[in-house]
PDB file of N, CA and C in Angstrom:
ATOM      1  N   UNK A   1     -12.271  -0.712  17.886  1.00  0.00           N
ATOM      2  CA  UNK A   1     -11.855  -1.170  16.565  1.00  0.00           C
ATOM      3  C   UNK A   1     -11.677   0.049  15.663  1.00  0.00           C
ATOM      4  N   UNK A   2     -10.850   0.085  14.672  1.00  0.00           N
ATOM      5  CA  UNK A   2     -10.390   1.387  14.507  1.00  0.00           C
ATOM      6  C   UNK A   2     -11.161   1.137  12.697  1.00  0.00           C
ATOM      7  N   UNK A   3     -11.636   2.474  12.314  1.00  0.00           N
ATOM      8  CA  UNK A   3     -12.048   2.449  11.218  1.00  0.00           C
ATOM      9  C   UNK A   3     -11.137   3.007  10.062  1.00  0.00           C
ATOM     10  N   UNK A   4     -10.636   3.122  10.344  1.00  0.00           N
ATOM     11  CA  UNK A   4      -9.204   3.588   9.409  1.00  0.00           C
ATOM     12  C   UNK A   4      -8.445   2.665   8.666  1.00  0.00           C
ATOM     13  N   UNK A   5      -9.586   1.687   8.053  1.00  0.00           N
ATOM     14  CA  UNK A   5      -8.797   0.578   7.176  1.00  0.00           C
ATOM     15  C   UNK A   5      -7.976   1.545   5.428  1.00  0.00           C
ATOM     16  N   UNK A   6      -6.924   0.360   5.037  1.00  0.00           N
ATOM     17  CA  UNK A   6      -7.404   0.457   3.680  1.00  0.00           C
ATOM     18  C   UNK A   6      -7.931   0.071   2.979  1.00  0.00           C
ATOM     19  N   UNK A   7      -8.524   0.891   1.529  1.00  0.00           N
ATOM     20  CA  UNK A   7      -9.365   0.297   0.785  1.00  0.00           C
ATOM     21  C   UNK A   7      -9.211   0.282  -0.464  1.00  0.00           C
ATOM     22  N   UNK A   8     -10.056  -0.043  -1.212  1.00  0.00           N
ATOM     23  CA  UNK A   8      -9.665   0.061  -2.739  1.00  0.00           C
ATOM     24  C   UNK A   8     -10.025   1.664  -3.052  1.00  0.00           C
ATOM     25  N   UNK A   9      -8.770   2.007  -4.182  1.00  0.00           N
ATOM     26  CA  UNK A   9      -8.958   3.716  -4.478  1.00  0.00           C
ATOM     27  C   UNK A   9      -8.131   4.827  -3.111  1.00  0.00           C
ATOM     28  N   UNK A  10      -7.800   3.844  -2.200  1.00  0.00           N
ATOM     29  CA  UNK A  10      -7.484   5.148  -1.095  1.00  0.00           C
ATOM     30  C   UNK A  10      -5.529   4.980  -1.625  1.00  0.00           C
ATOM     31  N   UNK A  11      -5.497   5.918  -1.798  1.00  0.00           N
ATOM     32  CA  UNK A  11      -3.885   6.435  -1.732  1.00  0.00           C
ATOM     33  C   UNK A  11      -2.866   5.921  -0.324  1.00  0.00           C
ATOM     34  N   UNK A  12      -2.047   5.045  -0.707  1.00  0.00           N
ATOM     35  CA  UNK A  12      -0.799   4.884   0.152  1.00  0.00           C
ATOM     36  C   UNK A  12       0.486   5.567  -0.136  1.00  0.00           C
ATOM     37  N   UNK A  13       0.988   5.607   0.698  1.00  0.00           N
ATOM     38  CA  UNK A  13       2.436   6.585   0.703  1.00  0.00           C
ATOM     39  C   UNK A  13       3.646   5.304   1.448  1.00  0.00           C
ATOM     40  N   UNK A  14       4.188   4.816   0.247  1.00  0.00           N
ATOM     41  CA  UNK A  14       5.311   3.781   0.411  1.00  0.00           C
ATOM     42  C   UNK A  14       6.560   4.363   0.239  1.00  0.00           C
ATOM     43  N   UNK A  15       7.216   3.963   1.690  1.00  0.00           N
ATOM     44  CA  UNK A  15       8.419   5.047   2.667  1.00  0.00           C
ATOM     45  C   UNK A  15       9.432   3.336   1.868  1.00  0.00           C
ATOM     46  N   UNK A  16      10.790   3.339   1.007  1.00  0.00           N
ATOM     47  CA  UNK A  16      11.375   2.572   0.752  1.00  0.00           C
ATOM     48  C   UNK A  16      13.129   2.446   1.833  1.00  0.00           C
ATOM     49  N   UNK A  17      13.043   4.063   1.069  1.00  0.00           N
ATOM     50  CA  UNK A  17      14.265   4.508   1.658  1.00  0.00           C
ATOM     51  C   UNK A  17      14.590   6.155   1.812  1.00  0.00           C
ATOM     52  N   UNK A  18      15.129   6.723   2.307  1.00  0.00           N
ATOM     53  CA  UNK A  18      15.447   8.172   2.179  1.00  0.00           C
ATOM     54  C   UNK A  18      15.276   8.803   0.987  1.00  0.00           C
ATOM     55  N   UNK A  19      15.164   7.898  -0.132  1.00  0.00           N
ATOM     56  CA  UNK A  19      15.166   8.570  -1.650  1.00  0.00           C
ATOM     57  C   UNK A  19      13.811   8.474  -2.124  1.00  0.00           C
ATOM     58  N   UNK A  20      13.792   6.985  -2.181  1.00  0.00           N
ATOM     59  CA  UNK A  20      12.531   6.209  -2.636  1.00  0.00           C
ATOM     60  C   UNK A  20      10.984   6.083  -2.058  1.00  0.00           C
ATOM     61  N   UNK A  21      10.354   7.074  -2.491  1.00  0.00           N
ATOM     62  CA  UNK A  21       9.324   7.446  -2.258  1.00  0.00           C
ATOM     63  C   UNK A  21       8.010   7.112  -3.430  1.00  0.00           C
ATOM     64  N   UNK A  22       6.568   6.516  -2.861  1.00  0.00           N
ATOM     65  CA  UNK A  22       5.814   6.834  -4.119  1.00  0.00           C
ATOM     66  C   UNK A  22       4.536   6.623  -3.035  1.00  0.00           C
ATOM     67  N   UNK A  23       3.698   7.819  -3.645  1.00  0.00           N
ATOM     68  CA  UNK A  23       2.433   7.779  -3.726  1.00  0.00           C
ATOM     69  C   UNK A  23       1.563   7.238  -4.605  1.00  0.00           C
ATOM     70  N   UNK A  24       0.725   6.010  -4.005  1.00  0.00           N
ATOM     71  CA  UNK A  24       0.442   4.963  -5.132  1.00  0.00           C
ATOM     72  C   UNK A  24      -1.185   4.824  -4.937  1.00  0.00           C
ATOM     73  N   UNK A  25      -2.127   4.776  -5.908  1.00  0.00           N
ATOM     74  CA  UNK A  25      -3.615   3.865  -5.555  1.00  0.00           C
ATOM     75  C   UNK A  25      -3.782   2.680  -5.206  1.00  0.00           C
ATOM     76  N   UNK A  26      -4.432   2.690  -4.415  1.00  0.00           N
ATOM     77  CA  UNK A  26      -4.423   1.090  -4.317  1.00  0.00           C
ATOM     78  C   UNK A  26      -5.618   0.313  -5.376  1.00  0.00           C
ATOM     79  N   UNK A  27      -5.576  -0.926  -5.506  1.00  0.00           N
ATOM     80  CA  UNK A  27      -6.380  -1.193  -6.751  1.00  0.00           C
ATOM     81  C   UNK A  27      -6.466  -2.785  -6.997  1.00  0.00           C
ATOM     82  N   UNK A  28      -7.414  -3.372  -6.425  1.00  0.00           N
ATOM     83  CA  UNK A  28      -7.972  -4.290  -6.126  1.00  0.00           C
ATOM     84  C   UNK A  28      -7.116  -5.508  -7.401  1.00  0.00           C
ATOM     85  N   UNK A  29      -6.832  -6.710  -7.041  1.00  0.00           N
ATOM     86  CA  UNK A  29      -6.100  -7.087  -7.901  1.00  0.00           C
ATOM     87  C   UNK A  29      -4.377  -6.364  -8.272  1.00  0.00           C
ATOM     88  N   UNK A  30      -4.658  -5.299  -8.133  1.00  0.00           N
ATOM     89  CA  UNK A  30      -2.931  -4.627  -8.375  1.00  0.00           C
ATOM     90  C   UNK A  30      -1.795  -5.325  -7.308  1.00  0.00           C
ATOM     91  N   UNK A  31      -0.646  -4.657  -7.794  1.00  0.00           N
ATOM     92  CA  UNK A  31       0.881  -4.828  -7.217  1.00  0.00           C
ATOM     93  C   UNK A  31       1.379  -3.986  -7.708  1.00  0.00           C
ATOM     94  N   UNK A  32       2.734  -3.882  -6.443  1.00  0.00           N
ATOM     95  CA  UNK A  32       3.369  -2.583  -6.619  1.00  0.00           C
ATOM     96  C   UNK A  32       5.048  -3.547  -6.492  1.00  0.00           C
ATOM     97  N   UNK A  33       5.587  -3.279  -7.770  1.00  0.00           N
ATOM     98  CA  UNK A  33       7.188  -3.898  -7.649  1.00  0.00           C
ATOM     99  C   UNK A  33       8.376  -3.211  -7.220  1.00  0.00           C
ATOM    100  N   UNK A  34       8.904  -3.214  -6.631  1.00  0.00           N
ATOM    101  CA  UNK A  34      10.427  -2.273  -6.294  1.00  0.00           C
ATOM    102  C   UNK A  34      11.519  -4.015  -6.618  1.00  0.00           C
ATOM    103  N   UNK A  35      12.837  -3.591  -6.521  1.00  0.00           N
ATOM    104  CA  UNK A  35      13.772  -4.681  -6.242  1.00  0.00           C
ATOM    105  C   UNK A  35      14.152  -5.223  -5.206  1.00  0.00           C
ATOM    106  N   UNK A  36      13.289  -4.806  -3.709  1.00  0.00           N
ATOM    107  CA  UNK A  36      13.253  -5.151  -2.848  1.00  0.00           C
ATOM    108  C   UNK A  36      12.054  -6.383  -2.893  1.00  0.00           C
ATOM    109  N   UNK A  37      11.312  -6.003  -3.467  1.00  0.00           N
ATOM    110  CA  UNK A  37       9.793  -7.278  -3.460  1.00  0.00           C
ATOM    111  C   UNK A  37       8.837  -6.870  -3.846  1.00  0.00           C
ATOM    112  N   UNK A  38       7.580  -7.840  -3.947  1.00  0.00           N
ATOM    113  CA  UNK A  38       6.328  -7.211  -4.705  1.00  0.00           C
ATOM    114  C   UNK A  38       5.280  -7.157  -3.370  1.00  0.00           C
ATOM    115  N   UNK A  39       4.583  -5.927  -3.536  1.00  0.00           N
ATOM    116  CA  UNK A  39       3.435  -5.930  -2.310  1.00  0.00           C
ATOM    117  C   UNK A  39       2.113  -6.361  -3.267  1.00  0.00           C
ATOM    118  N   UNK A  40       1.822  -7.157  -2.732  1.00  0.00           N
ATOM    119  CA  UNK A  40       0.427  -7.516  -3.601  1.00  0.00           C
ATOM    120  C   UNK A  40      -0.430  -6.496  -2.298  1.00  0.00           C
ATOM    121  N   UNK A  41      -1.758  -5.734  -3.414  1.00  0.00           N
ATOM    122  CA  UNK A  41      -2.679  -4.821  -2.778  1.00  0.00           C
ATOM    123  C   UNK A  41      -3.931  -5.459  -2.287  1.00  0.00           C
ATOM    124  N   UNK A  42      -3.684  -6.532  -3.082  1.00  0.00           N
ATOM    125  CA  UNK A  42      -4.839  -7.900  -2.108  1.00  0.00           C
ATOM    126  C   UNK A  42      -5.145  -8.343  -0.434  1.00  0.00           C
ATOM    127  N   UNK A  43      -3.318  -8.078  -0.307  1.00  0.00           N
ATOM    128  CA  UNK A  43      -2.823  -8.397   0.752  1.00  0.00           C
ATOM    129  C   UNK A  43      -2.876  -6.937   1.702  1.00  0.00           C
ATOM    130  N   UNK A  44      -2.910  -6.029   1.509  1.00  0.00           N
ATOM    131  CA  UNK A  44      -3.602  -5.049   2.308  1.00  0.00           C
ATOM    132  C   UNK A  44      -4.333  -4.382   2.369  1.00  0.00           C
ATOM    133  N   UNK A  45      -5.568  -4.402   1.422  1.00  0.00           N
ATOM    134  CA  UNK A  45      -7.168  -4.120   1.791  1.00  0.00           C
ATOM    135  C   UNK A  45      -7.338  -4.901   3.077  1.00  0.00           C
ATOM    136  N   UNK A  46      -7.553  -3.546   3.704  1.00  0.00           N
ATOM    137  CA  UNK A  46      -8.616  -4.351   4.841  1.00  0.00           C
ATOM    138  C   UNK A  46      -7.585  -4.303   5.570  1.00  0.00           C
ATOM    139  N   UNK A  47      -6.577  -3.935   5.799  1.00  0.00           N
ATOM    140  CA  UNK A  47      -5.228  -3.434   6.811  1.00  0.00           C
ATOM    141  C   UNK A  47      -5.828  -2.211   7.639  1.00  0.00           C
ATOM    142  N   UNK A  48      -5.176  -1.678   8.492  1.00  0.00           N
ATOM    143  CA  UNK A  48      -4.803  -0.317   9.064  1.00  0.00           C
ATOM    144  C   UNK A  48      -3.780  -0.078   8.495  1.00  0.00           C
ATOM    145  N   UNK A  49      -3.732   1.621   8.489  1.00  0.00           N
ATOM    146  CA  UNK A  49      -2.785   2.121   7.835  1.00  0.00           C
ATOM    147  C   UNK A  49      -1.515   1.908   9.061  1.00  0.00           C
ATOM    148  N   UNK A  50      -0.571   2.038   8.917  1.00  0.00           N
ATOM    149  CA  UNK A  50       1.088   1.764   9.438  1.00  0.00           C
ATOM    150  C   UNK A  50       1.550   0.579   9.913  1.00  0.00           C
ATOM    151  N   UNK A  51       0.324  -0.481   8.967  1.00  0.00           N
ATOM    152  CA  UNK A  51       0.897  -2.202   9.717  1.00  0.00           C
ATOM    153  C   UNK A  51       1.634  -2.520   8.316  1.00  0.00           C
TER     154      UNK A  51
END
């Protein structure tokens, strides 16, 4: 089982497109909007990183 979850406070690096780049906190309750869709950060605490 791999311990390399995410968590609240750990930094993600969201790959959009060749341009669109952001290094973001993650933050319990937060979301992150582009015009593609909203990632709720609810929804990946507790992920591995590259799912």
């Amino acid at each position: 089982m791999s311990t390399d979850l995410i968590k609240e406070n750990d930094l993600i690096f969201l790959i959009l497109d060749h341009r669109r780049r952001w290094l973001i906190p993650v933050k319990s309750g937060g979301s992150f909007h582009t015009h593609k869709g909203i990632i709720e950060f609810n929804d990946i605490i507790g992920q591995n990183y590259g799912t």
